[in-house]
Protein backbone atom coordinates (compact mmCIF):
# COMPACT_ATOMS: atom_id res chain seq x y z
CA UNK A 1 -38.03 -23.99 -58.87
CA UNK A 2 -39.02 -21.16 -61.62
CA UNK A 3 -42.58 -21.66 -60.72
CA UNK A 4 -41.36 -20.94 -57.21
CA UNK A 5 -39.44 -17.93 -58.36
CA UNK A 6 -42.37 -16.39 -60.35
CA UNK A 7 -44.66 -16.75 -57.69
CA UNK A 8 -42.07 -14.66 -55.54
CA UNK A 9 -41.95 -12.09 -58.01
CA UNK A 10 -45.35 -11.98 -58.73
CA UNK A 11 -46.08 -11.53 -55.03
CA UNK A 12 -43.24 -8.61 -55.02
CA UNK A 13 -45.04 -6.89 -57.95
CA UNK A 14 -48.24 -7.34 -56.22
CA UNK A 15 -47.12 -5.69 -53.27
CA UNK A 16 -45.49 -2.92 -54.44
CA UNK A 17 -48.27 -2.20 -56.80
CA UNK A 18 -50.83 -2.27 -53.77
CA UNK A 19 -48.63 -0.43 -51.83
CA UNK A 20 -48.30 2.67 -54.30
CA UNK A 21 -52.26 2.47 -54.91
CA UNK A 22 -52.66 2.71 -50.90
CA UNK A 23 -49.55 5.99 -50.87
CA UNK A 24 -51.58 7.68 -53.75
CA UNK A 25 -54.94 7.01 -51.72
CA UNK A 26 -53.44 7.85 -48.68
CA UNK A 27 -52.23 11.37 -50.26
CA UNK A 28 -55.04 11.83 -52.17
CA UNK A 29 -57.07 11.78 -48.56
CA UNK A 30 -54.75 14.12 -47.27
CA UNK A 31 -55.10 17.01 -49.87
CA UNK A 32 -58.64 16.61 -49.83
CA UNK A 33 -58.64 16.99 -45.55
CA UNK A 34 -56.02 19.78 -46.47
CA UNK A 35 -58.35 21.95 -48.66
CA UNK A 36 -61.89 20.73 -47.50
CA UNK A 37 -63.38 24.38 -45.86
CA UNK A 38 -66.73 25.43 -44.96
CA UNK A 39 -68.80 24.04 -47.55
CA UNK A 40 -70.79 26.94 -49.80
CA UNK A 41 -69.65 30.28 -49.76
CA UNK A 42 -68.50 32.57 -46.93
CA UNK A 43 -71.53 34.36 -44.67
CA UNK A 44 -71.84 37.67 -45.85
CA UNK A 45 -72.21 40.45 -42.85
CA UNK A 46 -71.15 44.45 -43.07
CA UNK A 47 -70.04 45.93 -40.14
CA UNK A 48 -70.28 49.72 -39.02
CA UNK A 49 -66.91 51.09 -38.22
CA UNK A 50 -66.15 54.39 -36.19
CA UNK A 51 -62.86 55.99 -37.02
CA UNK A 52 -60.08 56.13 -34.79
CA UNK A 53 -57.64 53.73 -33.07
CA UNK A 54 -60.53 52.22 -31.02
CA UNK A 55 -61.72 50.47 -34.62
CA UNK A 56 -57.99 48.96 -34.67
CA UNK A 57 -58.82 45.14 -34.18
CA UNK A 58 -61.49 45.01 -36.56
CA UNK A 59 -59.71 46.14 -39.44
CA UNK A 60 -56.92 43.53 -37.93
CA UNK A 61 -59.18 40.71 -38.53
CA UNK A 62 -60.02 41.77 -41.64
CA UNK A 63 -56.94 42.17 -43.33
CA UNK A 64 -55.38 39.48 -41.64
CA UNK A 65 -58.08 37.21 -42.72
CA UNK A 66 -59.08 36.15 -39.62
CA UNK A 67 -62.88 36.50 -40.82
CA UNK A 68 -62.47 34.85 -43.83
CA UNK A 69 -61.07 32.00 -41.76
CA UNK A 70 -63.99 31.62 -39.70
CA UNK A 71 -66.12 31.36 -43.30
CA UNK A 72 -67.56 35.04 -43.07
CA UNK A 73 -67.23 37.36 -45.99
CA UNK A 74 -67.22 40.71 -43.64
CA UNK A 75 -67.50 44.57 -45.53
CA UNK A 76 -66.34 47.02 -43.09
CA UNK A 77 -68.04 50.59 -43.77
CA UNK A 78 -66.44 53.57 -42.50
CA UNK A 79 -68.13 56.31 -40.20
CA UNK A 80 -66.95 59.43 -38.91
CA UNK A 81 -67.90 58.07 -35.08
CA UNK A 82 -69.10 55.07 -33.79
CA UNK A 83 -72.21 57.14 -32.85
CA UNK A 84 -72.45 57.63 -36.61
CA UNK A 85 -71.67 53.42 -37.31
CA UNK A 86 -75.00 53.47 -34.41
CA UNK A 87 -77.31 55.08 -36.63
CA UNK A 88 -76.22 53.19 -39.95
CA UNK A 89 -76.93 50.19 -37.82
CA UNK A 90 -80.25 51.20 -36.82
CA UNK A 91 -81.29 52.47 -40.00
CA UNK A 92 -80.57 49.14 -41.78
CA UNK A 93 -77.05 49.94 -43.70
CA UNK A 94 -74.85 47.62 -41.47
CA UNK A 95 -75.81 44.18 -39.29
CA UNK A 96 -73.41 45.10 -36.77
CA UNK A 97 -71.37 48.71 -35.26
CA UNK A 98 -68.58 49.54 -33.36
CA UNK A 99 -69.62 52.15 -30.74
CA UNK A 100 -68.12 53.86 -27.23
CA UNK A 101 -70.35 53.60 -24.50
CA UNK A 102 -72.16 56.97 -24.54
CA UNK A 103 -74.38 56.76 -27.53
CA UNK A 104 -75.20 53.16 -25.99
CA UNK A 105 -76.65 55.04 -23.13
CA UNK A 106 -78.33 58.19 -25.05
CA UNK A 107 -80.17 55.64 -27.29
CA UNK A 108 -81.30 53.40 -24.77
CA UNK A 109 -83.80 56.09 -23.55
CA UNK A 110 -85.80 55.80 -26.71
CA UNK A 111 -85.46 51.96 -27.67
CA UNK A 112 -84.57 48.68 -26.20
CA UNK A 113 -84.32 46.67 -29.29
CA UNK A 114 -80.25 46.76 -29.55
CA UNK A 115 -77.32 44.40 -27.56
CA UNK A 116 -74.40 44.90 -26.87
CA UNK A 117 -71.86 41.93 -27.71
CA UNK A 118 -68.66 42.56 -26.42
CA UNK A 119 -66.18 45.09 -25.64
CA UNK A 120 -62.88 44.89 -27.49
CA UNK A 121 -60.77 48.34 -26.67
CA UNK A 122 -60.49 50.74 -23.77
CA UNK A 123 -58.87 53.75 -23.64
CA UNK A 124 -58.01 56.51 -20.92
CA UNK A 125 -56.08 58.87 -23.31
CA UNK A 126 -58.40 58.87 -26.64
CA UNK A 127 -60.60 62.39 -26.10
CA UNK A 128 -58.57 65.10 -26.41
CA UNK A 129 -58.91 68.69 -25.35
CA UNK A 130 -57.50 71.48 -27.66
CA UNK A 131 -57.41 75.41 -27.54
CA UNK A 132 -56.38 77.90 -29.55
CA UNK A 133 -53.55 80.53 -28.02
CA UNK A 134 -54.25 83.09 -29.67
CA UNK A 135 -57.66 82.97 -27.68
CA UNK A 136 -55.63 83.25 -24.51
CA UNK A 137 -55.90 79.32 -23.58
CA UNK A 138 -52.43 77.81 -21.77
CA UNK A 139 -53.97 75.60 -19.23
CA UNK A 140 -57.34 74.16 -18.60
CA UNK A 141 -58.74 77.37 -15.92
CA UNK A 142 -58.53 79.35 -19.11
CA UNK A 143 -61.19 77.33 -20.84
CA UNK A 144 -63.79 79.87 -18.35
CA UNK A 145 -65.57 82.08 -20.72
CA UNK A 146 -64.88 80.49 -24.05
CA UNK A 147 -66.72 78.69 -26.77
CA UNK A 148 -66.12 74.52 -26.82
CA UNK A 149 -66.88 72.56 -29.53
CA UNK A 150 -67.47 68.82 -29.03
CA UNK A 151 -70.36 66.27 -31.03
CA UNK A 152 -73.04 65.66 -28.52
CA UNK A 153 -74.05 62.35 -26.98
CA UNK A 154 -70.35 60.58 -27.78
CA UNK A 155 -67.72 60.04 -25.73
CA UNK A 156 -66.29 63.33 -26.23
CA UNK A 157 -69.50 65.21 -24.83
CA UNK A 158 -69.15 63.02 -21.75
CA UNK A 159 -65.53 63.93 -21.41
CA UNK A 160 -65.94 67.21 -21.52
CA UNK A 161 -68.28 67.01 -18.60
CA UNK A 162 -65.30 64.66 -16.90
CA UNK A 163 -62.81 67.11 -17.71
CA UNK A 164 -64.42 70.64 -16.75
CA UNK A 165 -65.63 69.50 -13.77
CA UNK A 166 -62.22 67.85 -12.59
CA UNK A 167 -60.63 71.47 -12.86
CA UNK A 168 -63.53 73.66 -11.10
CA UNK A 169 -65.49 75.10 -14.21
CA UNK A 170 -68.71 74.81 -13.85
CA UNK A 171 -71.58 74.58 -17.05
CA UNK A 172 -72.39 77.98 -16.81
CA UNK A 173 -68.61 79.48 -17.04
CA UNK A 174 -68.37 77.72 -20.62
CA UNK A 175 -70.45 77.51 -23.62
CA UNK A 176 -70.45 74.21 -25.03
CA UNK A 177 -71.41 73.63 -28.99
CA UNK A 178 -72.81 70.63 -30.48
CA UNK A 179 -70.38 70.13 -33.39
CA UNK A 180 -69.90 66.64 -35.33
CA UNK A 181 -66.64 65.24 -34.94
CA UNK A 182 -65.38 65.23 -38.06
CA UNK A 183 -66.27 69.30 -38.67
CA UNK A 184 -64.32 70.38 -35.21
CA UNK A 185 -60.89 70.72 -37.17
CA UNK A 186 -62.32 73.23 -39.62
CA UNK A 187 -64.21 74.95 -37.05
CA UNK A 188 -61.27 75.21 -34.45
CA UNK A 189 -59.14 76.51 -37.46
CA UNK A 190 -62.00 79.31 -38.94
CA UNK A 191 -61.69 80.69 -35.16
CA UNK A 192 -65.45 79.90 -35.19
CA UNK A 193 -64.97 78.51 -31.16
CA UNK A 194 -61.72 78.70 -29.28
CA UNK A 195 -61.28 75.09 -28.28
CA UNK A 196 -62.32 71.64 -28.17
CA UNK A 197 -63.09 68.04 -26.57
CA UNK A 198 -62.52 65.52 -29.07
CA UNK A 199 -61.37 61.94 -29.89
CA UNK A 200 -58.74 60.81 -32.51
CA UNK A 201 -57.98 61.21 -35.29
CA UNK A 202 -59.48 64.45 -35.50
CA UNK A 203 -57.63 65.86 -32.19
CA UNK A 204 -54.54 64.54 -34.79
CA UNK A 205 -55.91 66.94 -37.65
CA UNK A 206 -57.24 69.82 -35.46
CA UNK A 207 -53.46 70.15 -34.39
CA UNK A 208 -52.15 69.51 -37.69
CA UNK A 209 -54.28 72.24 -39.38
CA UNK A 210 -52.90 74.72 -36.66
CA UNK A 211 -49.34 73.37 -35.76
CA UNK A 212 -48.40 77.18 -34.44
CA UNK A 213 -51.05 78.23 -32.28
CA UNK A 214 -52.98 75.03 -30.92
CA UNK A 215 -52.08 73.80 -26.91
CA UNK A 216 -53.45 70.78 -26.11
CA UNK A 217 -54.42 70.27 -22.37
CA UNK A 218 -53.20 68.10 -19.85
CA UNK A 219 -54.98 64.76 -19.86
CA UNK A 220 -56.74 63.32 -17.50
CA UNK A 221 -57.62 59.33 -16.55
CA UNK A 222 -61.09 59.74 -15.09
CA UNK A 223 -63.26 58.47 -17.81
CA UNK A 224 -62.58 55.13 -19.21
CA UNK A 225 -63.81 55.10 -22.80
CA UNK A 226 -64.92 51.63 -24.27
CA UNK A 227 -65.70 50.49 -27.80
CA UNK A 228 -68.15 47.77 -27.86
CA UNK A 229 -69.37 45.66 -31.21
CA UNK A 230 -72.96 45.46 -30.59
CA UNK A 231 -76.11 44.72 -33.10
CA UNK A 232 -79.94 44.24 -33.68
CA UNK A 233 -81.13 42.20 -30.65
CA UNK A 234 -83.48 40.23 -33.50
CA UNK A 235 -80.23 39.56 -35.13
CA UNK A 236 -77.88 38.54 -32.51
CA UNK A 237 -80.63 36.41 -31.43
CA UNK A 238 -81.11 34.86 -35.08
CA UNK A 239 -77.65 34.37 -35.66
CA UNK A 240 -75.22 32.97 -32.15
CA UNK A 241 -73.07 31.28 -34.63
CA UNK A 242 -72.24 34.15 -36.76
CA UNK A 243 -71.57 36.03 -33.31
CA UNK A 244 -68.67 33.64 -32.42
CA UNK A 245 -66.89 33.65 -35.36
CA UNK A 246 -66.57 37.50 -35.31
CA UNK A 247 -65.77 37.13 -31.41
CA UNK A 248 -62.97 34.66 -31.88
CA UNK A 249 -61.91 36.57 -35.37
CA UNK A 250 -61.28 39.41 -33.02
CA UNK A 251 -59.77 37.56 -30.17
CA UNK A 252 -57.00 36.99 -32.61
CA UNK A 253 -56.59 40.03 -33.98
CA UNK A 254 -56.04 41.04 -30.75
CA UNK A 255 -53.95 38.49 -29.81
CA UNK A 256 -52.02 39.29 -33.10
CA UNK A 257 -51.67 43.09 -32.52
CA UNK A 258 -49.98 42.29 -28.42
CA UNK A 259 -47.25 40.48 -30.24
CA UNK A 260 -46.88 42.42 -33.59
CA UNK A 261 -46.91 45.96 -33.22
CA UNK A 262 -45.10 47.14 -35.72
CA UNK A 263 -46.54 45.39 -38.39
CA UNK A 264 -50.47 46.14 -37.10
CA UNK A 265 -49.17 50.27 -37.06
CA UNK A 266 -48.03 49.57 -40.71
CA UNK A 267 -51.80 47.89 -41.72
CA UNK A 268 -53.31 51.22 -39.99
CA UNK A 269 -51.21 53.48 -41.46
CA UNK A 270 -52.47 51.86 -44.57
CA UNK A 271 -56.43 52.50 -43.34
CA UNK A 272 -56.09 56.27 -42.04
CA UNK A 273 -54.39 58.97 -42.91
CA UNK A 274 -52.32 59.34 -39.95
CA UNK A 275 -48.58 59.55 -40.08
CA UNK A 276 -46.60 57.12 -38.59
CA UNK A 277 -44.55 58.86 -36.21
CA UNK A 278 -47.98 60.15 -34.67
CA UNK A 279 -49.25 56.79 -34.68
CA UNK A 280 -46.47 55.11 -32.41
CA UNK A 281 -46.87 58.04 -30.07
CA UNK A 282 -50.14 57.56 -29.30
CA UNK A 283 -50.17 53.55 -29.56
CA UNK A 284 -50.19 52.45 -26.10
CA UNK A 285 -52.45 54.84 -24.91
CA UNK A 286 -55.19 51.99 -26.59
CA UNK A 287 -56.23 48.51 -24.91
CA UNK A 288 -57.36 45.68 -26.90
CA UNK A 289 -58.86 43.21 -25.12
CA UNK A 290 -62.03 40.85 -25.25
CA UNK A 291 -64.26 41.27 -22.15
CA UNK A 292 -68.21 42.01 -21.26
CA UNK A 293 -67.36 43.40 -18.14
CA UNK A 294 -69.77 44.66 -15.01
CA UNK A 295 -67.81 48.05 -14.66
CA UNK A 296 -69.42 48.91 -17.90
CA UNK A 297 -72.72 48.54 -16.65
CA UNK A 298 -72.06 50.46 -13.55
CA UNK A 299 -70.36 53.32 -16.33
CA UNK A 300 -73.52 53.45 -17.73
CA UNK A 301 -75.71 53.75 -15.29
CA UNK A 302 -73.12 56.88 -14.17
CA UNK A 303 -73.65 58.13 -17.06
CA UNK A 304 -77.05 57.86 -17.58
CA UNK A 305 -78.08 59.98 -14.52
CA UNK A 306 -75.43 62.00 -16.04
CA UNK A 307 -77.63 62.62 -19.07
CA UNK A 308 -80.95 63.01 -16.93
CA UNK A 309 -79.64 65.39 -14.16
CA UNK A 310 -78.21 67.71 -17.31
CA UNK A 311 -81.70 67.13 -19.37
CA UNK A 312 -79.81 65.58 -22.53
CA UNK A 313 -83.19 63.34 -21.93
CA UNK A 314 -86.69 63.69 -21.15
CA UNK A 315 -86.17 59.96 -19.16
CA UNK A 316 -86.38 60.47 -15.46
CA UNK A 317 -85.02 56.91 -14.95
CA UNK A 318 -82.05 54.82 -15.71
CA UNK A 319 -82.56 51.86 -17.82
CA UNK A 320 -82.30 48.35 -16.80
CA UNK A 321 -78.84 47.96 -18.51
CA UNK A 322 -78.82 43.80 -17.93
CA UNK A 323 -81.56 44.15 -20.91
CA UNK A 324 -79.29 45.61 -23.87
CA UNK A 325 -76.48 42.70 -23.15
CA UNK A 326 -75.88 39.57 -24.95
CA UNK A 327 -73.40 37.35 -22.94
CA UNK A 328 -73.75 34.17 -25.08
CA UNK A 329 -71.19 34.62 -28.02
CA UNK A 330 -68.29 36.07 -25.49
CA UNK A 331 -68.85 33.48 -22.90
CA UNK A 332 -68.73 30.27 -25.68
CA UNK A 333 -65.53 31.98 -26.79
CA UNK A 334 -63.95 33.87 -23.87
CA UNK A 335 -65.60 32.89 -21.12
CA UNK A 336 -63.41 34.33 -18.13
CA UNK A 337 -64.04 37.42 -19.78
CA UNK A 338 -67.41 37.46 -18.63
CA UNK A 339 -68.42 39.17 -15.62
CA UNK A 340 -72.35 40.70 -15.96
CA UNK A 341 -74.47 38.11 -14.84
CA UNK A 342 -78.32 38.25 -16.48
């Protein structure tokens, strides 16, 4: 009878002890599952940001760590434009940019060797058009005869094409002045020209620096301005993988800022200097969404024989825009959103 009884208990130990070996296995699997990431470190890649609500989603990503989740380590560098981001791009500083469509088209005249990857904003409402009153400007007939600043080949020289024409004025009733973005403020204040066609945030500053005698112009919704990530063909082409992980990191960003817009005006408030009043007033005139849409390739081509019939270029032909698109990181990730067929 004892010998029966220790063999009970011996079996009870037994089992119990196997049974808290197995739970502290079992757990110790778990935490390891748990914390096992991408193995090595993070991807390094430095992207070329223009300033300005269009760039919202990006710096999203980042500081929501949606990058870091997806195993890149991603340095975001500043420009004054995305035209600006363009040329750090091309002259090695940054992998990737964040541009609007118009310096796409100007520089695909002279070079072929860039793609664009997706487009992640649109905006009807971004370019601005300022005067000063004490030059006499109220509405938009009494831009006739004055001097217009606006940076050439962006999306603010194209607008002011949009805009002049929608209300009659003609080239020759204006004089238009290459001026870069971020020096129109200064030279709207100095009186140096007596309005301008510009995006945020430095429409924001121009009428901050002259709060008394700046009107801006009614708006108009005839040009559809896009901001597209795009890189180094040789890149995209040597690196698909990297390409999705920054495509979905921004599909959640985006996804983040639809349902959490008051905390994605508090991380930009944080990245710009803009106030935050001004901020939530001019929030919803911006779109964030993923596409690679046809209707920018028909843009384009508008606004390439745009640039050729006004002699920005010495190109008497539109590109082949199906050429300076790469579809294969937006349709692995967002397939639907995908409408340009090469």
């Amino acid at each position: 009878m004892m010998r029966i009884k220790h063999k009970i208990v011996s079996g009870t130990i037994f089992g119990i002890t196997f049974f808290l070996a197995f739970a502290v296995f079992f757990i110790s699997c778990q935490k390891t599952e748990k914390s096992a990431g991408p193995s090595g470190p993070n991807e390094k890649v430095t992207i070329g940001v223009g300033s300005g609500m269009l760039s919202v989603p990006i710096f999203i990503a980042n500081e929501k760590r949606y990058f870091s989740d997806e195993g890149l380590d991603v340095t975001i560098k500043p420009h004054p434009s995305g035209k600006k981001a363009m040329e750090g791009m091309f002259a090695g500083e940054v992998k990737l940019s964040t541009v609007t469509d118009i310096p796409i088209v100007f520089n695909s005249f002279i070079r072929n060797d860039f793609v664009v990857i997706a487009t992640f904003a649109y905006s009807y409402n971004n370019c601005k058009v300022l005067g000063r009153k004490d030059k006499g400007i109220k509405s938009p007939e009494d831009l006739k005869g004055k001097k217009i600043g606006t940076p050439f080949s962006t999306a603010a020289h194209f607008f002011s094409h949009v805009y002049l024409s929608e209300y009659g004025i003609t080239k020759s009733d204006v004089k238009i002045i290459d001026i870069p973005a971020q020096d129109l403020p200064e030279a709207l204040q100095s009186g140096k020209i007596d309005a301008i066609v510009i995006f945020e945030p430095y429409a924001y500053q121009a009428d901050k620096a002259l709060p008394d005698n700046v009107v801006r112009l009614p708006e108009s919704r005839l040009y559809r301005e896009t901001f597209n990530l795009i890189a180094m063909k040789q890149f995209a082409n040597e690196h698909p993988e990297l390409l999705k992980k920054i495509v979905r990191s921004l599909d959640k960003a985006i996804e983040f800022i639809k349902s959490n817009k008051k905390e994605s005006i508090a991380v930009i408030i944080n990245k710009t200097n803009m106030e935050e009043f001004f901020l939530v007033s001019i929030w919803d005139d911006f779109v964030y969404q993923l596409s690679l849409d046809r209707s920018l390739l028909i843009s384009m081509e508008d606004e390439a024989r745009w640039a050729i019939k006004n002699r920005f270029t010495d190109k008497t032909k539109v590109p082949n825009y199906l050429g300076y698109f790469y579809p294969d990181a937006m349709k692995a990730v967002k397939p639907k959103a995908v409408t340009i067929i090469k």
